[in-house]
Structures are given as structure tokens and as C-alpha cells.
N, C-alpha and C. Protein backbone atom coordinates (compact mmCIF):
# COMPACT_ATOMS: atom_id res chain seq x y z
N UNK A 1 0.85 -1.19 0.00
CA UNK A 1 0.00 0.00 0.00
C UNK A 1 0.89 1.24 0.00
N UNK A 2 0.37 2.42 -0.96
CA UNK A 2 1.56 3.58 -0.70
C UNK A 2 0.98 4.57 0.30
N UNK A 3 2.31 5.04 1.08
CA UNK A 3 1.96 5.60 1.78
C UNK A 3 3.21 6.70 1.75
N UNK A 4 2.52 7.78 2.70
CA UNK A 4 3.51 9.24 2.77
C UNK A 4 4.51 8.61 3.60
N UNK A 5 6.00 8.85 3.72
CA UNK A 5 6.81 8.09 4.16
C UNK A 5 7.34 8.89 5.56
N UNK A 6 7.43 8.48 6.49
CA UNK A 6 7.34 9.33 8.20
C UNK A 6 8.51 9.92 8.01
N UNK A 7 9.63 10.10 7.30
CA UNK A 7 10.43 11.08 7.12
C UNK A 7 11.15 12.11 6.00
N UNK A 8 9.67 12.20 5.47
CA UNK A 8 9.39 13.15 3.97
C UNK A 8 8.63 14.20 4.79
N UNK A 9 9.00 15.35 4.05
CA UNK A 9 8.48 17.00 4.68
C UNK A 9 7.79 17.13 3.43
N UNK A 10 7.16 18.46 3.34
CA UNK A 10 6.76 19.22 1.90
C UNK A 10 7.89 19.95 1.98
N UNK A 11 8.77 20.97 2.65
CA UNK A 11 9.57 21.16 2.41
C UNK A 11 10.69 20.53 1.37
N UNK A 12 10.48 19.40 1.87
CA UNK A 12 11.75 18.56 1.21
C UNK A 12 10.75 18.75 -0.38
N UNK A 13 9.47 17.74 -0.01
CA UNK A 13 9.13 18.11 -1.52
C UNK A 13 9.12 19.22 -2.83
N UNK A 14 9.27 20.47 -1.92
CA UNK A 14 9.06 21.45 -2.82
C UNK A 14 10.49 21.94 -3.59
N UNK A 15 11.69 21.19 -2.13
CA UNK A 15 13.00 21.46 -2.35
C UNK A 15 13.26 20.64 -3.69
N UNK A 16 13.61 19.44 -3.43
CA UNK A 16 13.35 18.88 -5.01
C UNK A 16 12.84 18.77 -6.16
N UNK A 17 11.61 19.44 -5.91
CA UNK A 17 10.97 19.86 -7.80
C UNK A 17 11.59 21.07 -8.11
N UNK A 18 11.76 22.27 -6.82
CA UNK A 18 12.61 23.41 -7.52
C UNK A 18 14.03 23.00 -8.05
N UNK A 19 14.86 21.52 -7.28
CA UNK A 19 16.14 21.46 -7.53
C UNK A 19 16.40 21.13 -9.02
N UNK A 20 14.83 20.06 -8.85
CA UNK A 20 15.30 18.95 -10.80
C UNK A 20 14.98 20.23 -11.44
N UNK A 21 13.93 20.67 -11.05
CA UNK A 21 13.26 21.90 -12.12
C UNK A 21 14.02 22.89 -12.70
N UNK A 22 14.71 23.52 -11.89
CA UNK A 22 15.60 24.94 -12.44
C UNK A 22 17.23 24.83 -12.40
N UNK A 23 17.67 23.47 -11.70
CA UNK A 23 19.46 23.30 -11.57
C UNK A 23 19.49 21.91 -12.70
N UNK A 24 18.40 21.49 -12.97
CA UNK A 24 19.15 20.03 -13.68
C UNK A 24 17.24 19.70 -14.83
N UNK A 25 16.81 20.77 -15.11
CA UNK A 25 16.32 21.10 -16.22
C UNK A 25 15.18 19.62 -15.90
N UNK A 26 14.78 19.44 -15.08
CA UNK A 26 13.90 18.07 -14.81
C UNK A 26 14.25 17.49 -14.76
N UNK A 27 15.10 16.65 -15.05
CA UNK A 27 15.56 15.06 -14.87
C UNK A 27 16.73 14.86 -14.63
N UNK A 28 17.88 14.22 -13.56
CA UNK A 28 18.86 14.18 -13.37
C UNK A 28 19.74 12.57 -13.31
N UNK A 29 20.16 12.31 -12.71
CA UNK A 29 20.56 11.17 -12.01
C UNK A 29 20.33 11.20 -10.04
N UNK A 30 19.77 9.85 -9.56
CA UNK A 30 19.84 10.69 -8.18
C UNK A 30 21.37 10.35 -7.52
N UNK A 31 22.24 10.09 -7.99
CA UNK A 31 23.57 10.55 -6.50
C UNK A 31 24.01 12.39 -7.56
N UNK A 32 23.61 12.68 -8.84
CA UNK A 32 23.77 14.05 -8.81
C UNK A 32 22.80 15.02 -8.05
N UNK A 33 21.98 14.69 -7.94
CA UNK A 33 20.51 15.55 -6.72
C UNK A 33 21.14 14.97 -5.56
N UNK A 34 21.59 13.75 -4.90
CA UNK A 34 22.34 13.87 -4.28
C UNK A 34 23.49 14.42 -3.85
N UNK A 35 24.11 14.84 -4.42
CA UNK A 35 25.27 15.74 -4.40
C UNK A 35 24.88 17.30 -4.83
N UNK A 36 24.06 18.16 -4.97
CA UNK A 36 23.38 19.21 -5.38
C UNK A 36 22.77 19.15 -4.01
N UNK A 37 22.20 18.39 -3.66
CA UNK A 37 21.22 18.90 -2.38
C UNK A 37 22.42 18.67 -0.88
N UNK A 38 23.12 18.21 -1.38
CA UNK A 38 24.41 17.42 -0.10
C UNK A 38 23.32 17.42 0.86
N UNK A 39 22.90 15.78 0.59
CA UNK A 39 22.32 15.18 1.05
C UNK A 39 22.68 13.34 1.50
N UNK A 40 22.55 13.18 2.19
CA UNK A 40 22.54 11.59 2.29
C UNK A 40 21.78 10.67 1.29
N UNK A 41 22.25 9.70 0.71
CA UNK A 41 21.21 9.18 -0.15
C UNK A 41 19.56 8.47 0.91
N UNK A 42 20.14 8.25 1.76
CA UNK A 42 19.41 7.81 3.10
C UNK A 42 18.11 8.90 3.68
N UNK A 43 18.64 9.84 3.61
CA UNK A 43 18.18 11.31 3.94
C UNK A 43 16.72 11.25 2.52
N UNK A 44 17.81 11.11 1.07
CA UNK A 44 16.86 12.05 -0.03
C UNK A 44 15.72 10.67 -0.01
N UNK A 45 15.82 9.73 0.36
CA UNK A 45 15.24 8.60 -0.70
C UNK A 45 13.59 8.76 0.20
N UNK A 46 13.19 8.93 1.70
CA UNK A 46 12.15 9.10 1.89
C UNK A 46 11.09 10.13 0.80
N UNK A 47 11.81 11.56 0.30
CA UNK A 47 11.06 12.13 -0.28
C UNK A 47 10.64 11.67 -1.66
N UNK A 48 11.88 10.92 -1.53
CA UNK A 48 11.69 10.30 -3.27
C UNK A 48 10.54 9.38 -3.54
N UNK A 49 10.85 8.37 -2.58
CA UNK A 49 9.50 7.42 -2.43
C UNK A 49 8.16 8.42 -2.68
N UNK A 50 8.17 9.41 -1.63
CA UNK A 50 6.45 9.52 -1.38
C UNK A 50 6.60 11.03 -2.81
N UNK A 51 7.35 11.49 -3.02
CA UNK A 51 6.78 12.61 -4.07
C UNK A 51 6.48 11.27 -5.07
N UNK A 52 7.35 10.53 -5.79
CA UNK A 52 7.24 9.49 -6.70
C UNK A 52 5.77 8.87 -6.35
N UNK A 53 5.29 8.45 -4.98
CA UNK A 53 3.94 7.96 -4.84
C UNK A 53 2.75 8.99 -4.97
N UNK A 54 3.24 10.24 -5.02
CA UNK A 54 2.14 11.23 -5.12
C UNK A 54 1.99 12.13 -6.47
N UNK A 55 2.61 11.50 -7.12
CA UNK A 55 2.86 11.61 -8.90
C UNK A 55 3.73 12.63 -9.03
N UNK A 56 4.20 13.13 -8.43
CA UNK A 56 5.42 14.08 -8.61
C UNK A 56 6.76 14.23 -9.48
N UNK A 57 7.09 13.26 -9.06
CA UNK A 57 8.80 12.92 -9.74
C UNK A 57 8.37 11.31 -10.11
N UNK A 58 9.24 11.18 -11.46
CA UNK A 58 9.02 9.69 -11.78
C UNK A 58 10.49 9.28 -11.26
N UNK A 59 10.53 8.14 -10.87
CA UNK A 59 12.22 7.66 -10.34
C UNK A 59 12.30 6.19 -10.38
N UNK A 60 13.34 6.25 -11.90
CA UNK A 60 13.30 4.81 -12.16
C UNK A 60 15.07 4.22 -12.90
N UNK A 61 15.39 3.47 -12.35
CA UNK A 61 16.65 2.85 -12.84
C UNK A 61 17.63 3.63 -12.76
N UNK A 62 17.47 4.50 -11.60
CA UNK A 62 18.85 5.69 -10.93
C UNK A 62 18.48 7.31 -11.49
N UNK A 63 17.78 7.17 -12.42
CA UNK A 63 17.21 8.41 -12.72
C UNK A 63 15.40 8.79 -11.93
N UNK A 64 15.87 10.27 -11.85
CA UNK A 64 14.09 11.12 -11.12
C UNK A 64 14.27 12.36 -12.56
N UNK A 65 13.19 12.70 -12.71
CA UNK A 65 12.40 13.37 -13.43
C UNK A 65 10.95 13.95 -12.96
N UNK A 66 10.68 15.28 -12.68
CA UNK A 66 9.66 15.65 -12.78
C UNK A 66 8.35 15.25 -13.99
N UNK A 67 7.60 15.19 -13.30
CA UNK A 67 6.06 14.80 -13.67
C UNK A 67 5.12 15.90 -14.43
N UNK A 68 4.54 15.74 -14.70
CA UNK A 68 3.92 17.31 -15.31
C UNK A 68 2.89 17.48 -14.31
N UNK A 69 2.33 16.68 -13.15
CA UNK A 69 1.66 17.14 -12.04
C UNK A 69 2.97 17.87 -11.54
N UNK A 70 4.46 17.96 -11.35
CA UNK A 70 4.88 18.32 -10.67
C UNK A 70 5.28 19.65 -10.95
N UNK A 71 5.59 19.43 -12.33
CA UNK A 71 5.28 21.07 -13.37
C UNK A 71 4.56 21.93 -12.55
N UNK A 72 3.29 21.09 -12.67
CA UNK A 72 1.97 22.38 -12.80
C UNK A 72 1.87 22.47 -10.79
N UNK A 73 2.63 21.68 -9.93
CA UNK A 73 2.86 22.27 -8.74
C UNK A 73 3.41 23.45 -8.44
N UNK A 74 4.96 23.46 -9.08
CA UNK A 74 6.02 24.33 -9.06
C UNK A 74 5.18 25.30 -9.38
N UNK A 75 4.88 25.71 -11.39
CA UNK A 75 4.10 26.82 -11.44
C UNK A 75 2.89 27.64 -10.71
N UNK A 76 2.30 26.51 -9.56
CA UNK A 76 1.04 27.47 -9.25
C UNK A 76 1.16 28.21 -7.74
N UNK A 77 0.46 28.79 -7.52
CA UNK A 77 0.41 29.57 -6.58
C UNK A 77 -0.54 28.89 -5.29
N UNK A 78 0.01 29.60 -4.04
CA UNK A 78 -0.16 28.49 -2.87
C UNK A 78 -1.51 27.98 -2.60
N UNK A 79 -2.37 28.39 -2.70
CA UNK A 79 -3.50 28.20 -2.67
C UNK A 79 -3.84 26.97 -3.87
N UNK A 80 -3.29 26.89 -5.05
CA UNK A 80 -3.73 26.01 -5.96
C UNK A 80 -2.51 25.12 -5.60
N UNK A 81 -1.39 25.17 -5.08
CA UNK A 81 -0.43 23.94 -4.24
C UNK A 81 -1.27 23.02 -3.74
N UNK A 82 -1.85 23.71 -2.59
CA UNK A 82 -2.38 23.13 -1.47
C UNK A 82 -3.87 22.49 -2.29
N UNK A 83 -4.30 22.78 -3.44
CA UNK A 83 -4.94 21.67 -3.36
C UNK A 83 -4.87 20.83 -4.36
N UNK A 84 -3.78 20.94 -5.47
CA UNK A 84 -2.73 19.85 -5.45
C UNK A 84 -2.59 18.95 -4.56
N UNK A 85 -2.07 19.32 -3.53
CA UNK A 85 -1.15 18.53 -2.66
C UNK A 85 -2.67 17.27 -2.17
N UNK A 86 -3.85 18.25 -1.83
CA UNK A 86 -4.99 17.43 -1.01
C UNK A 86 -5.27 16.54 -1.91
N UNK A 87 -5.89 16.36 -3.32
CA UNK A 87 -6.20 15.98 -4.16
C UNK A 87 -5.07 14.57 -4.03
N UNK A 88 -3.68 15.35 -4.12
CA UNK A 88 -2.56 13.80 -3.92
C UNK A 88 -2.71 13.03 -3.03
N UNK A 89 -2.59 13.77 -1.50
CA UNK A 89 -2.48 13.01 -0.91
C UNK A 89 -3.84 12.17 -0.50
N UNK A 90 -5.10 12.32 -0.89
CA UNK A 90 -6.40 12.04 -0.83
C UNK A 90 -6.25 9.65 -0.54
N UNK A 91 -5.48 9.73 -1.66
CA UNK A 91 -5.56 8.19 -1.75
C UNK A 91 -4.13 7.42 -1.10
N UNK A 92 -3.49 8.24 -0.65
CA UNK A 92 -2.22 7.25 -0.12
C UNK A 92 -2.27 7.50 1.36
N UNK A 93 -1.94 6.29 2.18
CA UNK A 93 -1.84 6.07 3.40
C UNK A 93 -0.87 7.29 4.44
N UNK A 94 -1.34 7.35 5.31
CA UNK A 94 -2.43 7.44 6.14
C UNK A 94 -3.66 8.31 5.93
N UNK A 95 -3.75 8.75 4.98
CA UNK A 95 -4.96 9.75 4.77
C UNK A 95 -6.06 9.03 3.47
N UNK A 96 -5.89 7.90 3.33
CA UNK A 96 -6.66 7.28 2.87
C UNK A 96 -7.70 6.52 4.27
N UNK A 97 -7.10 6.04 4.86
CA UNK A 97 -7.57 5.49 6.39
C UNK A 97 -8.54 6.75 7.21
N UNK A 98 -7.97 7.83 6.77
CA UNK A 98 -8.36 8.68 7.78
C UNK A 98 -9.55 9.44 7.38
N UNK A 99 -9.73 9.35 5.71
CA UNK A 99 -10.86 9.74 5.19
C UNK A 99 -12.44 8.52 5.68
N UNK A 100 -11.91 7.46 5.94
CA UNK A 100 -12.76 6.59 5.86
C UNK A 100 -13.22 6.60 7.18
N UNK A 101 -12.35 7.05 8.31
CA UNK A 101 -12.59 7.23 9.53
C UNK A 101 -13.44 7.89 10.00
N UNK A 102 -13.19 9.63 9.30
CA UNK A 102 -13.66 10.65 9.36
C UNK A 102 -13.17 11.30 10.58
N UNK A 103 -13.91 11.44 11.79
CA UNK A 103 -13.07 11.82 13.11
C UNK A 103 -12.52 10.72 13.75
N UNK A 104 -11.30 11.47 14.42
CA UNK A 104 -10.75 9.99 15.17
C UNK A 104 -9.24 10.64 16.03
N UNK A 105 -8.90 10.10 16.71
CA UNK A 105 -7.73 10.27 17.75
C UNK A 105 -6.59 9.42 16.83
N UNK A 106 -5.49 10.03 17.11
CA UNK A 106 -4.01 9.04 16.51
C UNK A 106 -4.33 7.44 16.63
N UNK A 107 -4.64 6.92 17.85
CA UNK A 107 -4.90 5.77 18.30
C UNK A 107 -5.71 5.25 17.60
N UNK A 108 -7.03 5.68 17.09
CA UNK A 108 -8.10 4.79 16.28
C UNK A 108 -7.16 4.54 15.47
N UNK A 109 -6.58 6.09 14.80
CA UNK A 109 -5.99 5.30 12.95
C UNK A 109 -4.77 4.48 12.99
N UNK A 110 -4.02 4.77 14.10
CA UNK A 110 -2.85 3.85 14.15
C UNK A 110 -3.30 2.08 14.31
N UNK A 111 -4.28 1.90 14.94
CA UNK A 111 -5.16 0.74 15.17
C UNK A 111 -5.63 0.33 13.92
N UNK A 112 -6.32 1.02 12.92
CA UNK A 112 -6.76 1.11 11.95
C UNK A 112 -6.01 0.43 10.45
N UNK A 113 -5.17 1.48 10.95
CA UNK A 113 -3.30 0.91 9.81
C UNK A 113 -3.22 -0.29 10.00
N UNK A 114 -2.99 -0.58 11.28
CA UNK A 114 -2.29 -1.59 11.62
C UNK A 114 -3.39 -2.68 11.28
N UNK A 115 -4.70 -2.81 11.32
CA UNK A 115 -5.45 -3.76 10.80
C UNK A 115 -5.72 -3.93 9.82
N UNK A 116 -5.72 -2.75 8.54
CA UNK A 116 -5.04 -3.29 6.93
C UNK A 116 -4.07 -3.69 6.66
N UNK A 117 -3.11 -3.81 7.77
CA UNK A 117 -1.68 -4.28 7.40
C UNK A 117 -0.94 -3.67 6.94
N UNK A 118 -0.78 -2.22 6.97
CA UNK A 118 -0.33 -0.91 6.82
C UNK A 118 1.00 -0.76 7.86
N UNK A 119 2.34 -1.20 7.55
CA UNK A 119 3.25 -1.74 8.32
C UNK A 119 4.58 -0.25 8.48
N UNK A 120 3.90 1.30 7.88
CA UNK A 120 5.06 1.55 7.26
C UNK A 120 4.98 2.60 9.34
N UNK A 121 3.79 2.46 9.92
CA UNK A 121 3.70 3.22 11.02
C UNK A 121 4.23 2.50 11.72
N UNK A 122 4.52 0.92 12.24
CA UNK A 122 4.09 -0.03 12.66
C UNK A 122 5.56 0.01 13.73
N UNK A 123 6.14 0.52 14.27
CA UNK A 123 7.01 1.26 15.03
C UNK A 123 7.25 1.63 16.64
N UNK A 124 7.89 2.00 16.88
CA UNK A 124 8.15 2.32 18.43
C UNK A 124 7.69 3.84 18.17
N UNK A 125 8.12 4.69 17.20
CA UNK A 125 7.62 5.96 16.88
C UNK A 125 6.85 6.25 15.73
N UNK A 126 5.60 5.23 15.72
CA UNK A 126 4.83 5.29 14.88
C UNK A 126 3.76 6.23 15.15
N UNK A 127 3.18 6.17 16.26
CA UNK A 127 2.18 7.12 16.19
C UNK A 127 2.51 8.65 16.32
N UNK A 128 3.76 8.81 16.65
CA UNK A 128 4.55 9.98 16.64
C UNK A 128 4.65 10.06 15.01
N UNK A 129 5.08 9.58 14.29
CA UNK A 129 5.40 9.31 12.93
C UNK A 129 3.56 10.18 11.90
N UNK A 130 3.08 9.65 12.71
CA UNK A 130 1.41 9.61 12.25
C UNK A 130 0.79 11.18 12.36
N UNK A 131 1.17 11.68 14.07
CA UNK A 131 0.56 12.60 14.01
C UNK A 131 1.45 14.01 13.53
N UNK A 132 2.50 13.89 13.05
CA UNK A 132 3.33 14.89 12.27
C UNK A 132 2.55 15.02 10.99
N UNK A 133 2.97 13.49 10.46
CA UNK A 133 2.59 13.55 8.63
C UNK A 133 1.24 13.78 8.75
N UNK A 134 -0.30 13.84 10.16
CA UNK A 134 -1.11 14.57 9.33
C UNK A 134 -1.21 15.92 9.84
N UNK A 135 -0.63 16.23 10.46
CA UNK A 135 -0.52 18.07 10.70
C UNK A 135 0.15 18.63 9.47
N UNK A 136 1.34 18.33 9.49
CA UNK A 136 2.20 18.84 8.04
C UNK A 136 2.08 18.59 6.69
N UNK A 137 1.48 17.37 6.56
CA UNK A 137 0.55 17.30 4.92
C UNK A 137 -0.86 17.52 5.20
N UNK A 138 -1.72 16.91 5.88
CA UNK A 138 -3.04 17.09 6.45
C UNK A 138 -3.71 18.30 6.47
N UNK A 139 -3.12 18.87 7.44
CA UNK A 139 -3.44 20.38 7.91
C UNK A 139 -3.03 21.28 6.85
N UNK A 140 -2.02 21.24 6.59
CA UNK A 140 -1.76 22.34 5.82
C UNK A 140 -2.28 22.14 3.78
N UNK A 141 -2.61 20.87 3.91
CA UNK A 141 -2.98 20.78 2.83
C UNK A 141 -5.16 21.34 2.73
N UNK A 142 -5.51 21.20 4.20
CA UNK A 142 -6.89 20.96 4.26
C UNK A 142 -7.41 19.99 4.14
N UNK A 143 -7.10 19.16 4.05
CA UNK A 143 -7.81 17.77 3.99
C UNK A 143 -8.23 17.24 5.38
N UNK A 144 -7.57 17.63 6.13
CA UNK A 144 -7.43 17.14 7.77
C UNK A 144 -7.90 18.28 8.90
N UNK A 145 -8.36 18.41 9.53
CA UNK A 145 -7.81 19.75 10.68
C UNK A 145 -8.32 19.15 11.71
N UNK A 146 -7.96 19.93 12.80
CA UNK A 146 -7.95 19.60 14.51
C UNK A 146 -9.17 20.31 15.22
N UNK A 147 -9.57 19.18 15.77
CA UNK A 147 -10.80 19.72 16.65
C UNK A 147 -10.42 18.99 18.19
N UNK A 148 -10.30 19.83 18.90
CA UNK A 148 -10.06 19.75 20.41
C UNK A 148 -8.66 18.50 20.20
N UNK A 149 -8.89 17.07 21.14
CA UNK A 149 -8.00 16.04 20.43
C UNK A 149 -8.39 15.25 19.84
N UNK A 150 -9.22 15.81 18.62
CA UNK A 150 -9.54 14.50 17.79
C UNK A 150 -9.15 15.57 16.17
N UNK A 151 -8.82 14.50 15.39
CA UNK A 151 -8.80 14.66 13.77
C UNK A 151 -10.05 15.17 13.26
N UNK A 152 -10.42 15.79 12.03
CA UNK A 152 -11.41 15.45 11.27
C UNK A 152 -11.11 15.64 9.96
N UNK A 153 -11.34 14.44 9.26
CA UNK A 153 -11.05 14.55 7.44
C UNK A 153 -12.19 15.37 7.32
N UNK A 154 -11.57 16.22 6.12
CA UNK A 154 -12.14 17.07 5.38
C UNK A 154 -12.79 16.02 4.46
N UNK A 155 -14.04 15.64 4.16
CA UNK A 155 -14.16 15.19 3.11
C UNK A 155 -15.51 16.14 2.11
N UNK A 156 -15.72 16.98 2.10
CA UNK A 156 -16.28 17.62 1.20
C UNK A 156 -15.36 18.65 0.42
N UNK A 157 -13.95 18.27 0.67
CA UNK A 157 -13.12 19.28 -0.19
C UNK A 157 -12.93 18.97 -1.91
């Protein structure tokens, strides 16, 4: 199942479509974005996974390349980012779980994961892992927001 990976930012994401985009013309090799971002390959490969799972960058046989969803990220303005970003992250884990939930505490959905067999939380700092990636993609995308201590998916967005 794909899921946002517990140590991918949007930061990072946005860092890498501006990097392929305007230093290496879209498509590079990754130990050269590795070495451009002086980065760990360890470090870059979480963002790689989940932008790659959220149609962003294609990354295949040592090469990444921007996407033309990732194009039309870069070009737009924050408001049409952000719902980009909701629209992406709509179907990949944990915010696929969490739409289906609707309201719920870390604990339901971590419970939840863990009973589709959703292994990527499945951790000593998983639910720590959980409630970052949905404040920082979640929240700021709108798909998610906070009511007292419980979640609530946005789902009429």
C-alpha cells in the first residue's frame, strides 16, 4: 500500500521539484541531486518514495524526473499547491484510512493501519510518525484539521 513516508516534509518536496526543475532542467541522475542537495542518499530517498507515490517525480533505474503534475505544482500559486497537494495526498496512506474514519484520535488510525496491514507506522515511533505527517501534509494541505483532540477529514473538499 503507498503511503507518505514518516520522514518526507513538503519542504523537502518542494526542495526537489525546484532542484530537478531549475538546476538540472527536470531530470537528473539521483547521486547528482544527491550531491546538489548534499544530502545523504538515506536522507533524499524518503522524499523520493512519497513525491514518486504522489505523482510528482518519476524515479526509475537511478534516474528522477519531474512529472507534469509536478510542473503544474512548481508553477502554481499556494492556494492552488495546497490543493494539489490534497487531491494527492487524498488516496495514499495514512490519509486514505483517515478519510474513511472521518473523526478519530491518533490511536483509532494507528489501530486502523495496523489492521489493513499498513506496516510503514508499525514502530516504536509510529504514532509519533502519524501525528506529524497529518498536521504537516493534512493540515496544511486541508484535507485534515484539529478539533479539540480529535482529527477530522475534510471530506467535502
Amino acid at each position: 500500500m503507498e503511503s507518505i513516508e514518516p520522514d518526507a516534509r513538503i519542504a523537502d518536496l518542494v526542495g526537489i521539484l525546484y532542484v530537478l526543475s531549475f538546476i538540472f532542467k527536470e531530470k537528473t541522475d539521483l547521486f547528482e541531486l544527491e550531491k546538489e542537495m548534499e544530502v545523504d542518499l538515506d536522507d533524499l530517498m524518503p522524499i523520493v518514495y512519497t513525491a514518486s507515490t504522489l505523482g510528482f517525480v518519476e524515479a526509475t533505474e537511478g534516474d528522477i524526473s519531474v512529472t507534469q503534475k509536478g510542473r503544474e505544482y512548481i508553477a502554481s500559486s499556494l492556494k492552488k499547491r495546497k490543493e494539489v497537494l490534497r487531491q494527492s495526498i487524498a488516496s495514499v496512506e495514512p490519509f486514505k484510512t483517515a478519510l474513511k474514519l472521518g473523526k478519530f484520535e491518533i490511536e483509532d488510525l494507528y489501530d486502523e493501519l495496523k489492521k489493513e496491514g499498513i506496516q510503514t507506522y508499525n514502530n516504536p515511533s509510529g504514532k509519533r510518525d502519524l501525528e506529524i505527517i497529518l498536521i504537516e501534509w493534512g493540515l496544511y494541505s486541508g484535507l485534515i484539521r484539529k478539533d479539540d483532540e480529535d482529527f477530522v477529514a475534510q471530506t467535502g473538499q
